[in-house]
PDB file of N, CA and C in Angstrom:
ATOM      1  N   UNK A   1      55.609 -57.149  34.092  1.00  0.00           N
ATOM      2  CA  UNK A   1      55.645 -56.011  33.199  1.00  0.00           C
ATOM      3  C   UNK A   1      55.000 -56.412  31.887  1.00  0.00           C
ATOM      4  N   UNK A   2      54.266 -55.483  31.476  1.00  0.00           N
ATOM      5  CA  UNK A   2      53.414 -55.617  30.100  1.00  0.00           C
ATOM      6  C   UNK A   2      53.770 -55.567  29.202  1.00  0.00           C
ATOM      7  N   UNK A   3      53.801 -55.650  27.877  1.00  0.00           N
ATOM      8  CA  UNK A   3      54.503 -55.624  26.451  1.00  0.00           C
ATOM      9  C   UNK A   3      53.332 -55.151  25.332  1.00  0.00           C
ATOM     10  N   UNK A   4      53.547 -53.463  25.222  1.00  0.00           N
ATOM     11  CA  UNK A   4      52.476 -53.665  23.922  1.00  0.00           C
ATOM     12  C   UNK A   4      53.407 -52.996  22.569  1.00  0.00           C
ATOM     13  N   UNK A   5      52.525 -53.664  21.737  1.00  0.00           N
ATOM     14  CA  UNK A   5      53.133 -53.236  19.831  1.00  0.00           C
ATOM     15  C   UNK A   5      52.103 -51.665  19.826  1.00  0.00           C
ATOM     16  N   UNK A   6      53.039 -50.793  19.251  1.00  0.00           N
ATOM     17  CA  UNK A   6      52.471 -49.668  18.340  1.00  0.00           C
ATOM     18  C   UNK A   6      52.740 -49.136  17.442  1.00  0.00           C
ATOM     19  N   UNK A   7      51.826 -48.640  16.678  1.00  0.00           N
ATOM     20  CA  UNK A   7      52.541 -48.092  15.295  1.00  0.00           C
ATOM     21  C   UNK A   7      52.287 -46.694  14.945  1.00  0.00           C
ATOM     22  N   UNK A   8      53.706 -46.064  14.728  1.00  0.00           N
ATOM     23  CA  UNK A   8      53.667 -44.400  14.804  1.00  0.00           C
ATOM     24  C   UNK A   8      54.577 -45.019  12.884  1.00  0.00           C
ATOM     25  N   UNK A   9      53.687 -43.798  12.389  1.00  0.00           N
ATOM     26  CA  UNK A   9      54.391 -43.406  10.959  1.00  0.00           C
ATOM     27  C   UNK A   9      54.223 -44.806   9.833  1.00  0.00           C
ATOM     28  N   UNK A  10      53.509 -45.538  10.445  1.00  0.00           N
ATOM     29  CA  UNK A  10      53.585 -47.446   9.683  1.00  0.00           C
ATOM     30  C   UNK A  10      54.418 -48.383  10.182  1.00  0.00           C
ATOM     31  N   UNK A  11      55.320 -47.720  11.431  1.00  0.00           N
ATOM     32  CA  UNK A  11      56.071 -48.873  11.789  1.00  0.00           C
ATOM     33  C   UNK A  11      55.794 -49.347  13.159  1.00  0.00           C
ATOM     34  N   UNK A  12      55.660 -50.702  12.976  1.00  0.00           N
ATOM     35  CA  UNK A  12      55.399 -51.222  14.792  1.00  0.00           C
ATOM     36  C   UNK A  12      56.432 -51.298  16.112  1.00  0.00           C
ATOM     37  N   UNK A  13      55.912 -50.610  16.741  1.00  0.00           N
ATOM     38  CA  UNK A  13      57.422 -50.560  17.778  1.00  0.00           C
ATOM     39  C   UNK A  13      57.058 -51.114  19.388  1.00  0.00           C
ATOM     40  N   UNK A  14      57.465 -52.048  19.605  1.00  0.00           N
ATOM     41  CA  UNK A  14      57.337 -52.910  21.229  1.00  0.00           C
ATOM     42  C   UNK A  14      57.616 -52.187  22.075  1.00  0.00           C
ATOM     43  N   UNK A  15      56.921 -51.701  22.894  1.00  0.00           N
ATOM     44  CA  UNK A  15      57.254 -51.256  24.344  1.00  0.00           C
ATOM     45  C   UNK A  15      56.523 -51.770  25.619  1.00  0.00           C
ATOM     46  N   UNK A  16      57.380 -51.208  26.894  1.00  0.00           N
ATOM     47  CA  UNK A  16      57.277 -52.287  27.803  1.00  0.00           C
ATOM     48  C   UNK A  16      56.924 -51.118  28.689  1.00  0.00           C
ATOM     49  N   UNK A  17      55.636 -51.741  29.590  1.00  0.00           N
ATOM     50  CA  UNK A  17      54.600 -50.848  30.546  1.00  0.00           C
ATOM     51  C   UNK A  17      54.205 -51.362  31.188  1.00  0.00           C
ATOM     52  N   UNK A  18      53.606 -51.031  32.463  1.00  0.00           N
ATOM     53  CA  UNK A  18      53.106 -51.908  33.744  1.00  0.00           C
ATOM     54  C   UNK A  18      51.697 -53.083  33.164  1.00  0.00           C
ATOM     55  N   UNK A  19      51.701 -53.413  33.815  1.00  0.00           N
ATOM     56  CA  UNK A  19      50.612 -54.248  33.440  1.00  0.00           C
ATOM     57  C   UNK A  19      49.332 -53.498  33.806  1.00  0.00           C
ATOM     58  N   UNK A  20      48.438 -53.554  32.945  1.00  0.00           N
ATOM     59  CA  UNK A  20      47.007 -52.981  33.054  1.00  0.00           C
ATOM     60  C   UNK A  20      46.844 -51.611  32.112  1.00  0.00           C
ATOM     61  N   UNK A  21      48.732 -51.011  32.081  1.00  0.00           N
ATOM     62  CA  UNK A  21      48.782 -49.705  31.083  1.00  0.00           C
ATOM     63  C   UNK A  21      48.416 -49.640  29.328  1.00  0.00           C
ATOM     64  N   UNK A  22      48.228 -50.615  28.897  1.00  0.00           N
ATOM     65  CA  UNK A  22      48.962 -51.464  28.084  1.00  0.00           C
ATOM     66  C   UNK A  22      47.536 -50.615  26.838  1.00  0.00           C
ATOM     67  N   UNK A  23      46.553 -50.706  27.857  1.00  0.00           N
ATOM     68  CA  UNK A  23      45.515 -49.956  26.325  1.00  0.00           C
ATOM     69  C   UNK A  23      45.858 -48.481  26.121  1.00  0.00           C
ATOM     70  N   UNK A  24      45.875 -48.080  27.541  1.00  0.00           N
ATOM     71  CA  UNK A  24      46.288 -46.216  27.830  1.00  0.00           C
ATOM     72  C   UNK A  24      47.377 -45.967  26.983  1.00  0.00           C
ATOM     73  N   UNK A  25      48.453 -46.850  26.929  1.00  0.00           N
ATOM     74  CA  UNK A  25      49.412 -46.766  26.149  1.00  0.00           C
ATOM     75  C   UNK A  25      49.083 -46.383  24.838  1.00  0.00           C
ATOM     76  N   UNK A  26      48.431 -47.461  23.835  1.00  0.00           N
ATOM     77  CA  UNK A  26      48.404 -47.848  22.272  1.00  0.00           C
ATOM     78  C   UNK A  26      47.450 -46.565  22.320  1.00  0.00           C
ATOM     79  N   UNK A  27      46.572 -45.738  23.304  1.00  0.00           N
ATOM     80  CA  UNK A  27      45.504 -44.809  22.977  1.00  0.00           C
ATOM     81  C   UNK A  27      46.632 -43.331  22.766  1.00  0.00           C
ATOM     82  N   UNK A  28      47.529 -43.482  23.586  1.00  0.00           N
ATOM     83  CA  UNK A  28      48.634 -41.980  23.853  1.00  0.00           C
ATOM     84  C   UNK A  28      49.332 -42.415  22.844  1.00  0.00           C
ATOM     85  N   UNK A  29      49.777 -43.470  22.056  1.00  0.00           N
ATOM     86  CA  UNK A  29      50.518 -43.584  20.386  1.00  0.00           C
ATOM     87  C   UNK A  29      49.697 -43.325  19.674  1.00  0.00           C
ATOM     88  N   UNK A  30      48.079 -43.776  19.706  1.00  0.00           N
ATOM     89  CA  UNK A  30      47.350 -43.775  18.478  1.00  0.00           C
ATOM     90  C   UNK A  30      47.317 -41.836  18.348  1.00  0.00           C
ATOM     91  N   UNK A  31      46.860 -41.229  19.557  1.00  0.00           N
ATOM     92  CA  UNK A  31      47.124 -39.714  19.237  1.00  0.00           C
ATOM     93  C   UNK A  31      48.199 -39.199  18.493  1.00  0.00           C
ATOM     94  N   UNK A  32      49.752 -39.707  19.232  1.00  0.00           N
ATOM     95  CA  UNK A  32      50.830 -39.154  18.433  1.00  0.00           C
ATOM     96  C   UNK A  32      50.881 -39.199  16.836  1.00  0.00           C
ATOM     97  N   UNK A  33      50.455 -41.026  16.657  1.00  0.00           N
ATOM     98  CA  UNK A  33      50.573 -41.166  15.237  1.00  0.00           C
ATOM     99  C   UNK A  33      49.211 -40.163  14.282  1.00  0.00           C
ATOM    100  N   UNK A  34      48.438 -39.898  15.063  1.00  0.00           N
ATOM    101  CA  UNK A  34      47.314 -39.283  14.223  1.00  0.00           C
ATOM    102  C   UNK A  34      48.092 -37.568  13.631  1.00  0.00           C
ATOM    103  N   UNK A  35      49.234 -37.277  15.087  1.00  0.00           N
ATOM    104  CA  UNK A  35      49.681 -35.761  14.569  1.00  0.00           C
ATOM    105  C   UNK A  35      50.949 -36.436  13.999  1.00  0.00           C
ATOM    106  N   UNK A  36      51.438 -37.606  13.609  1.00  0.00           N
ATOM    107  CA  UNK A  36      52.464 -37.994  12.762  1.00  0.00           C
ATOM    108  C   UNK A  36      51.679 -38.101  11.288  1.00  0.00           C
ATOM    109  N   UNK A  37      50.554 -38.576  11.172  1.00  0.00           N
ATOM    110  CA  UNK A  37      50.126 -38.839  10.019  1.00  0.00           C
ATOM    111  C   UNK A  37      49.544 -37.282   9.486  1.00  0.00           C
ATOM    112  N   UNK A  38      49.185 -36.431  10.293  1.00  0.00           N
ATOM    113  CA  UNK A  38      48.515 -35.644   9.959  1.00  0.00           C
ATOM    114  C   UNK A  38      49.708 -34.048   9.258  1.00  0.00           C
ATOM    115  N   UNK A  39      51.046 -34.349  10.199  1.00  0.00           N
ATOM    116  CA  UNK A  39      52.018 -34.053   9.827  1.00  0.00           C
ATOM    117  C   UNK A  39      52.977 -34.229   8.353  1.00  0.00           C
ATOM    118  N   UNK A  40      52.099 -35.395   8.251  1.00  0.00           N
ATOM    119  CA  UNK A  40      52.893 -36.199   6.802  1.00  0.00           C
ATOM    120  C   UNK A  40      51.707 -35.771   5.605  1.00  0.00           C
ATOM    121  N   UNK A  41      50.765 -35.484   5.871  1.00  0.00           N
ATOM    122  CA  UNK A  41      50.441 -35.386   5.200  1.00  0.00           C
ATOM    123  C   UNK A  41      50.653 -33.648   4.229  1.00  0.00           C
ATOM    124  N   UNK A  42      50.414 -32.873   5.239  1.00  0.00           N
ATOM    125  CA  UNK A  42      50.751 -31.221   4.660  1.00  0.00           C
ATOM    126  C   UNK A  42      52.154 -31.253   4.480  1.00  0.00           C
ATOM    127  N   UNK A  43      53.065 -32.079   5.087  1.00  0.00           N
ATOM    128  CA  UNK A  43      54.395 -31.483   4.410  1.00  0.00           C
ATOM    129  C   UNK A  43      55.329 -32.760   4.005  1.00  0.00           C
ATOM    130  N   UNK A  44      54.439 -33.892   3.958  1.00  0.00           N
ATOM    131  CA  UNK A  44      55.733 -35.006   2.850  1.00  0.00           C
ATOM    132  C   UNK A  44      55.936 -35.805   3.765  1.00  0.00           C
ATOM    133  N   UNK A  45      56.532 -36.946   3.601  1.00  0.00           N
ATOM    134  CA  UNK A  45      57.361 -37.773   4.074  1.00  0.00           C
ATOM    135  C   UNK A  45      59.085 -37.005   4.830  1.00  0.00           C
ATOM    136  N   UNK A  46      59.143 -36.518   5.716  1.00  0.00           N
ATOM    137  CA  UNK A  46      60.523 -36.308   6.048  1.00  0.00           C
ATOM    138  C   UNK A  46      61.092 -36.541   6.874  1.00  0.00           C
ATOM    139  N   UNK A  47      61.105 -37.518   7.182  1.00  0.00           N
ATOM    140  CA  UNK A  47      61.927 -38.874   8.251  1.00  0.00           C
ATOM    141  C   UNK A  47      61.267 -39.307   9.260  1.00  0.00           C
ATOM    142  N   UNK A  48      61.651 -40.437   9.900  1.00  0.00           N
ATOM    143  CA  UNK A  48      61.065 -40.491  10.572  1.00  0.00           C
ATOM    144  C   UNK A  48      61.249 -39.692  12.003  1.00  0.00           C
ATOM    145  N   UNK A  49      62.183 -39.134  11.772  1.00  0.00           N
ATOM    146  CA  UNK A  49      62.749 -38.027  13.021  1.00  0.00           C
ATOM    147  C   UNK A  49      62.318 -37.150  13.327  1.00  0.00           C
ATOM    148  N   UNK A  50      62.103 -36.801  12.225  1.00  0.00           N
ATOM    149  CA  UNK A  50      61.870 -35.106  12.250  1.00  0.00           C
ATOM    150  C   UNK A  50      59.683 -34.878  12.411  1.00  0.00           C
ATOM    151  N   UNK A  51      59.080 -36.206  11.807  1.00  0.00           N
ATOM    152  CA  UNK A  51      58.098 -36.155  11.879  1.00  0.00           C
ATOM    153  C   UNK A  51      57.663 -36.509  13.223  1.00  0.00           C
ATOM    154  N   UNK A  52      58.187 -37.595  13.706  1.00  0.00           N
ATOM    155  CA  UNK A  52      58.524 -37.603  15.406  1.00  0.00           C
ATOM    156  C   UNK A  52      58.881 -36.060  16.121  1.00  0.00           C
ATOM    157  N   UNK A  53      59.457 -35.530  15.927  1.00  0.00           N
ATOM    158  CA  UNK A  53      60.194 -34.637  16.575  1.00  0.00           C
ATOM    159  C   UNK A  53      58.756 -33.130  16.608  1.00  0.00           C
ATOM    160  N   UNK A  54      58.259 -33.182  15.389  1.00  0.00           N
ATOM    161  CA  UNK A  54      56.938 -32.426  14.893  1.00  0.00           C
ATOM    162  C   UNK A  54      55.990 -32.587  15.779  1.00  0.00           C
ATOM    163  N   UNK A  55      55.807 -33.707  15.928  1.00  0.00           N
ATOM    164  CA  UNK A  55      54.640 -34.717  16.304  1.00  0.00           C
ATOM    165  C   UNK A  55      54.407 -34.088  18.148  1.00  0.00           C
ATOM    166  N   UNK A  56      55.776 -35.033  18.492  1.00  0.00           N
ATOM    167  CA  UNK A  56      56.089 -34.601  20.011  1.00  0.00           C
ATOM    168  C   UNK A  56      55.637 -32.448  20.222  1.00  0.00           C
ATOM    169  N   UNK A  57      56.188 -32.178  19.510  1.00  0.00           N
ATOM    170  CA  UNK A  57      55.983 -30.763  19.709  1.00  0.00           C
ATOM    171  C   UNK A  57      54.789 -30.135  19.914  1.00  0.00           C
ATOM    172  N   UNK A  58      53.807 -30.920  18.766  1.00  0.00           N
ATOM    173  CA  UNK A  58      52.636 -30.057  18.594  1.00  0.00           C
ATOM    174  C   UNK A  58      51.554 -30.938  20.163  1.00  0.00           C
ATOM    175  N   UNK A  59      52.118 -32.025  20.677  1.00  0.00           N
ATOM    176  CA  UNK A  59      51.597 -32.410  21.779  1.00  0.00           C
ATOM    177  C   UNK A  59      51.906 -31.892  22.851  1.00  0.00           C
ATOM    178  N   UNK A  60      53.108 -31.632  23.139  1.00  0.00           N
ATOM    179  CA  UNK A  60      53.559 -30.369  23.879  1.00  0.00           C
ATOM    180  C   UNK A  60      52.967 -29.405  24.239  1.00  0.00           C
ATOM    181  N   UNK A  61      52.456 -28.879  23.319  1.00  0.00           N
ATOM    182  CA  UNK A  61      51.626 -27.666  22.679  1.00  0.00           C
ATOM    183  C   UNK A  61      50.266 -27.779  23.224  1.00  0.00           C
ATOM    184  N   UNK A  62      49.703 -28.621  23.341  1.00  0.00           N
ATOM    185  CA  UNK A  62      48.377 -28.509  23.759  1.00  0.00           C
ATOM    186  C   UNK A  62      48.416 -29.345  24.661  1.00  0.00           C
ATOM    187  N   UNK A  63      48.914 -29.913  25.484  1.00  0.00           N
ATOM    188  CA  UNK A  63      49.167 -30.232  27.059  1.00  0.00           C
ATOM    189  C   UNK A  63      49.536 -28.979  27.340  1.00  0.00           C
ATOM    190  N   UNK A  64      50.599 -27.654  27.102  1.00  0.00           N
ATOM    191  CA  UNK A  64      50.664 -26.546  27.763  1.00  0.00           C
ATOM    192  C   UNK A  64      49.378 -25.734  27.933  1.00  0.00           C
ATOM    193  N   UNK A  65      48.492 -25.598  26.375  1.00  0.00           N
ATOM    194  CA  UNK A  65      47.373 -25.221  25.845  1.00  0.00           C
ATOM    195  C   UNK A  65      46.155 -25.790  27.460  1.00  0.00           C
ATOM    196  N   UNK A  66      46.131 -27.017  27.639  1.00  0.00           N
ATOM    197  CA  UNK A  66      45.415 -27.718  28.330  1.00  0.00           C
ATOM    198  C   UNK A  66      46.248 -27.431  29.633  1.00  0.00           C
ATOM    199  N   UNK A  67      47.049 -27.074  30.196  1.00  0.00           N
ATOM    200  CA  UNK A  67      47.389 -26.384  31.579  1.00  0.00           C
ATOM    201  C   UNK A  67      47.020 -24.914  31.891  1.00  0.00           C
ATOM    202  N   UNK A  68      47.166 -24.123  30.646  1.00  0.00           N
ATOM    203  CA  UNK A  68      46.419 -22.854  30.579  1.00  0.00           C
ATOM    204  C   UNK A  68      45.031 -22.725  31.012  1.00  0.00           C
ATOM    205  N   UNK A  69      44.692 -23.441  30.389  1.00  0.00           N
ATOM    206  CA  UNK A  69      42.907 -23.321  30.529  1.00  0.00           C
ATOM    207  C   UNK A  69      42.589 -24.120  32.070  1.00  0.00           C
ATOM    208  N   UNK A  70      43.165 -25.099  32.147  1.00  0.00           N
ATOM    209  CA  UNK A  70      42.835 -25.575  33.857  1.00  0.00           C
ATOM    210  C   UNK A  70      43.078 -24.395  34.457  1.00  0.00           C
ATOM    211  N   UNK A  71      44.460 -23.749  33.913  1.00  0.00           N
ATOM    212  CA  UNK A  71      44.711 -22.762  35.284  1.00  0.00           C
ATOM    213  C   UNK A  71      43.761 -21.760  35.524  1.00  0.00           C
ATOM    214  N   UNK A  72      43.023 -21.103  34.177  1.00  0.00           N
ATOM    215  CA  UNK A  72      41.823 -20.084  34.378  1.00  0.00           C
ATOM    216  C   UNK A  72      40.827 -20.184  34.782  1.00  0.00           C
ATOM    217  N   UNK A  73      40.296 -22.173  34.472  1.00  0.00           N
ATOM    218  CA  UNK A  73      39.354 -22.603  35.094  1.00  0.00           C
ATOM    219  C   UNK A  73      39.221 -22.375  36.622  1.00  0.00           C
ATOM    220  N   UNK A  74      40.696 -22.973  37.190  1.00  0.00           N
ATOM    221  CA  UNK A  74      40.731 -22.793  38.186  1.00  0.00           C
ATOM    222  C   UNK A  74      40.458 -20.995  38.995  1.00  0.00           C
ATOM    223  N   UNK A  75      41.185 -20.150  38.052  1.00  0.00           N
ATOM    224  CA  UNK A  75      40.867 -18.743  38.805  1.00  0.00           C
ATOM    225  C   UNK A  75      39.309 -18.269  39.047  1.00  0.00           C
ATOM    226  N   UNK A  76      39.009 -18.790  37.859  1.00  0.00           N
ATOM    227  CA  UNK A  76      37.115 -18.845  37.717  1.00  0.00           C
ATOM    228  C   UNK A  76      36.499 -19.249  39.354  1.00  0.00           C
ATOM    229  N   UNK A  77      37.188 -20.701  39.145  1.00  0.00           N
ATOM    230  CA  UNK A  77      36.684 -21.203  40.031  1.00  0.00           C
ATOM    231  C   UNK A  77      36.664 -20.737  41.636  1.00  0.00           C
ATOM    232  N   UNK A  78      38.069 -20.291  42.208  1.00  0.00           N
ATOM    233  CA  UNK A  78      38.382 -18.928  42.773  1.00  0.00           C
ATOM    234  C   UNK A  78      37.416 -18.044  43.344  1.00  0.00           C
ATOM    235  N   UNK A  79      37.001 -17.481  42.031  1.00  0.00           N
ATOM    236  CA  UNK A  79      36.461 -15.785  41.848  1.00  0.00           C
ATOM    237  C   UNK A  79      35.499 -16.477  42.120  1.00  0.00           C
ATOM    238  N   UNK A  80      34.356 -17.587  41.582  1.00  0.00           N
ATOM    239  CA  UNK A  80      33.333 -17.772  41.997  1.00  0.00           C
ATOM    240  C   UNK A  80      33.073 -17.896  43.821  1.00  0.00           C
ATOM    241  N   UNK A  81      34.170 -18.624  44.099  1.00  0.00           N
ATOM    242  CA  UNK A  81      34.118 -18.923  45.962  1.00  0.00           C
ATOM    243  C   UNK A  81      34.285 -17.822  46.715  1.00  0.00           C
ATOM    244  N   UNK A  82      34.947 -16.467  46.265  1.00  0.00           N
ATOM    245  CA  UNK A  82      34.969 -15.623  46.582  1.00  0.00           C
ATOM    246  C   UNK A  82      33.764 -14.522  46.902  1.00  0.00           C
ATOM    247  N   UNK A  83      33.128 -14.941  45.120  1.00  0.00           N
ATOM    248  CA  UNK A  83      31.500 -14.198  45.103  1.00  0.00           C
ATOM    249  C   UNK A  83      30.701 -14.933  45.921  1.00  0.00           C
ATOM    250  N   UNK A  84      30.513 -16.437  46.323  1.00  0.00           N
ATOM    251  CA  UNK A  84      29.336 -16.660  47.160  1.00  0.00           C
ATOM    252  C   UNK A  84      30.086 -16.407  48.474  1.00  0.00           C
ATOM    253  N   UNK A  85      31.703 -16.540  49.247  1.00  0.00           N
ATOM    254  CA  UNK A  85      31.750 -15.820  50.426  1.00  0.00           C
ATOM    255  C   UNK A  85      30.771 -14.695  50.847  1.00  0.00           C
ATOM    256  N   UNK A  86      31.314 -14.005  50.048  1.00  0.00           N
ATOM    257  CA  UNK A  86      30.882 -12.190  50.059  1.00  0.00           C
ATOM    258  C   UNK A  86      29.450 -12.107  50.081  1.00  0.00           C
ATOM    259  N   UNK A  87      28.560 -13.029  48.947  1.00  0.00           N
ATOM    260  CA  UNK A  87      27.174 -13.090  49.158  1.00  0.00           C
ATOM    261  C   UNK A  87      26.632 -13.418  50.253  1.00  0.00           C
ATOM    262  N   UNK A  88      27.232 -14.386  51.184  1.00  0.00           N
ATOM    263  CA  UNK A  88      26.976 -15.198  52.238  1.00  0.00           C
ATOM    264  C   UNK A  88      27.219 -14.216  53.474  1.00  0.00           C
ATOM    265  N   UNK A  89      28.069 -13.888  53.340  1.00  0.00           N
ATOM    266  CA  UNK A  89      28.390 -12.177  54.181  1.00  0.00           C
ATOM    267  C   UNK A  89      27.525 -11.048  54.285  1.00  0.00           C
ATOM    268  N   UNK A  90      26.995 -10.791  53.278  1.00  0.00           N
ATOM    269  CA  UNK A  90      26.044 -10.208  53.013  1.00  0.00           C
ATOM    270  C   UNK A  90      24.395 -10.608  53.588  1.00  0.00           C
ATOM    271  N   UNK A  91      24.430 -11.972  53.237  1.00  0.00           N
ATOM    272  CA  UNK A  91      23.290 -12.361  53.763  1.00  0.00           C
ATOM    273  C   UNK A  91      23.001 -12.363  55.245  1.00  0.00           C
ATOM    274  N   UNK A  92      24.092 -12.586  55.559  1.00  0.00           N
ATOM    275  CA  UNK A  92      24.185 -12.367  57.388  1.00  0.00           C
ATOM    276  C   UNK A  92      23.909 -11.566  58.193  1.00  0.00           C
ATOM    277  N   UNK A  93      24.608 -10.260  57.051  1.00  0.00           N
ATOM    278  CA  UNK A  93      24.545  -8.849  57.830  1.00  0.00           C
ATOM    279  C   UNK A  93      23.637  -8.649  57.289  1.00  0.00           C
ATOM    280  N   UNK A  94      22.426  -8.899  56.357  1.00  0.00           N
ATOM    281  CA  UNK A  94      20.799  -8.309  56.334  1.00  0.00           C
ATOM    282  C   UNK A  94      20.222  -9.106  57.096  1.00  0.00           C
ATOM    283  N   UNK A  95      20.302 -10.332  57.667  1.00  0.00           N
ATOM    284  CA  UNK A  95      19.586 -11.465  58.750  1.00  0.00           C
ATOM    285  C   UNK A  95      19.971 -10.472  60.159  1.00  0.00           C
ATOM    286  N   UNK A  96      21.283 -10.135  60.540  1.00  0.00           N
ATOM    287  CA  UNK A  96      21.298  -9.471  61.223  1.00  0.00           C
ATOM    288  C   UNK A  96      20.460  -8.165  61.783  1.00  0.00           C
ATOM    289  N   UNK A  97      20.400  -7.435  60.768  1.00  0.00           N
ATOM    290  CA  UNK A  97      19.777  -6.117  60.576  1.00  0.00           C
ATOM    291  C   UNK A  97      18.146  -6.266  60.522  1.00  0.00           C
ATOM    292  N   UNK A  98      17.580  -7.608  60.096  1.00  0.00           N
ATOM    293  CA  UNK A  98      16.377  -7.828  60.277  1.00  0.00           C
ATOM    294  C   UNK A  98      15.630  -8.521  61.214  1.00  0.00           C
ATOM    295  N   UNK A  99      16.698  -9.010  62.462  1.00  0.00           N
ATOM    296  CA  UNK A  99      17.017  -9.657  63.378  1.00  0.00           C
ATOM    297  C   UNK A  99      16.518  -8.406  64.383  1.00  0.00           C
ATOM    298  N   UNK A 100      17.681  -7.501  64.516  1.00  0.00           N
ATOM    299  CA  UNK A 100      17.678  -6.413  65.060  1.00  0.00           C
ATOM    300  C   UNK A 100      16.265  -5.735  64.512  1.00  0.00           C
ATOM    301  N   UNK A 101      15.575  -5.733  63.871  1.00  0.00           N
ATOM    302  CA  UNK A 101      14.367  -4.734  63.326  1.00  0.00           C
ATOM    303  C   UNK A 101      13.321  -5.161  64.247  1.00  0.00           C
ATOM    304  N   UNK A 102      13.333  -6.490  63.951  1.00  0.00           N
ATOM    305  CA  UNK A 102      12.850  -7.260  64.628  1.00  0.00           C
ATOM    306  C   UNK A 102      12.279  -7.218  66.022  1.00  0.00           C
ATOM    307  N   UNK A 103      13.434  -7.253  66.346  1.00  0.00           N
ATOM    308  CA  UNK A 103      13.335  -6.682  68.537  1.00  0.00           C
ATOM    309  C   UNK A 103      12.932  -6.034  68.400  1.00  0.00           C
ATOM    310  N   UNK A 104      13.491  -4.330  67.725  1.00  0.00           N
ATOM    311  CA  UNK A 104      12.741  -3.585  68.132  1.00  0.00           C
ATOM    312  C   UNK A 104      11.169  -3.212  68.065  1.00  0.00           C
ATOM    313  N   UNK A 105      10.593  -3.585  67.181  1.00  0.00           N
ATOM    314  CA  UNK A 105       9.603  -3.794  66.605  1.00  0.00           C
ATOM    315  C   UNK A 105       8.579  -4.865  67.758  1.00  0.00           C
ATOM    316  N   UNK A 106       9.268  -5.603  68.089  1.00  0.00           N
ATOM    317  CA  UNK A 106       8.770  -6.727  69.220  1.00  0.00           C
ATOM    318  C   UNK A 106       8.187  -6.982  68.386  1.00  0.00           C
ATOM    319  N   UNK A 107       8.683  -7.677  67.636  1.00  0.00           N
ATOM    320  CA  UNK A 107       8.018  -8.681  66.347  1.00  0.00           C
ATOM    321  C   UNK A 107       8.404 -10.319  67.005  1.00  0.00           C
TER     322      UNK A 107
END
């Protein structure tokens, strides 16, 4: 098991993570502390709890933010497979129909 130092708000705090996690880690604190610092800055110093507690929230917030938008991506993505079905359907039944013109025509 891995051991890395991070620092949220100026203070360094040890935590323990698989081995190999250990940069992914200090990169998912360095975010928090950026909305801890960024938190401290528009409204003061007000504990370290509560700026934690801020912090966590507004990450919350845009991981939900960032499930939203996958999910529309995804409907997009959907609607698009749907439109080339239907195109592809389409294309068949005019191959068909020109298929059929075809014979008769003794083309």
């Amino acid at each position: 098991m891995g051991k890395v130092t991070v620092t949220l708000n100026g203070r360094a705090f040890t935590i323990g993570c698989e081995d190999g996690q250990e940069a992914y880690l200090r990169d998912l604190a360095s975010h928090l502390d950026g909305h801890i610092r960024g938190i401290s800055d528009d409204v003061g110093q007000i504990g370290d709890l509560r700026l934690l507690l801020m912090a966590a929230l507004v990450t919350v917030d845009e991981a939900r933010e960032a499930d939203r938008r996958a999910e529309a991506l995804e409907a997009q993505v959907e609607a698009l497979k749907a439109d080339i079905r239907g195109g592809a359907e389409a294309l068949n039944r005019a191959a068909g129909r020109l298929e059929a013109l075809a014979a008769e025509t003794g083309a």
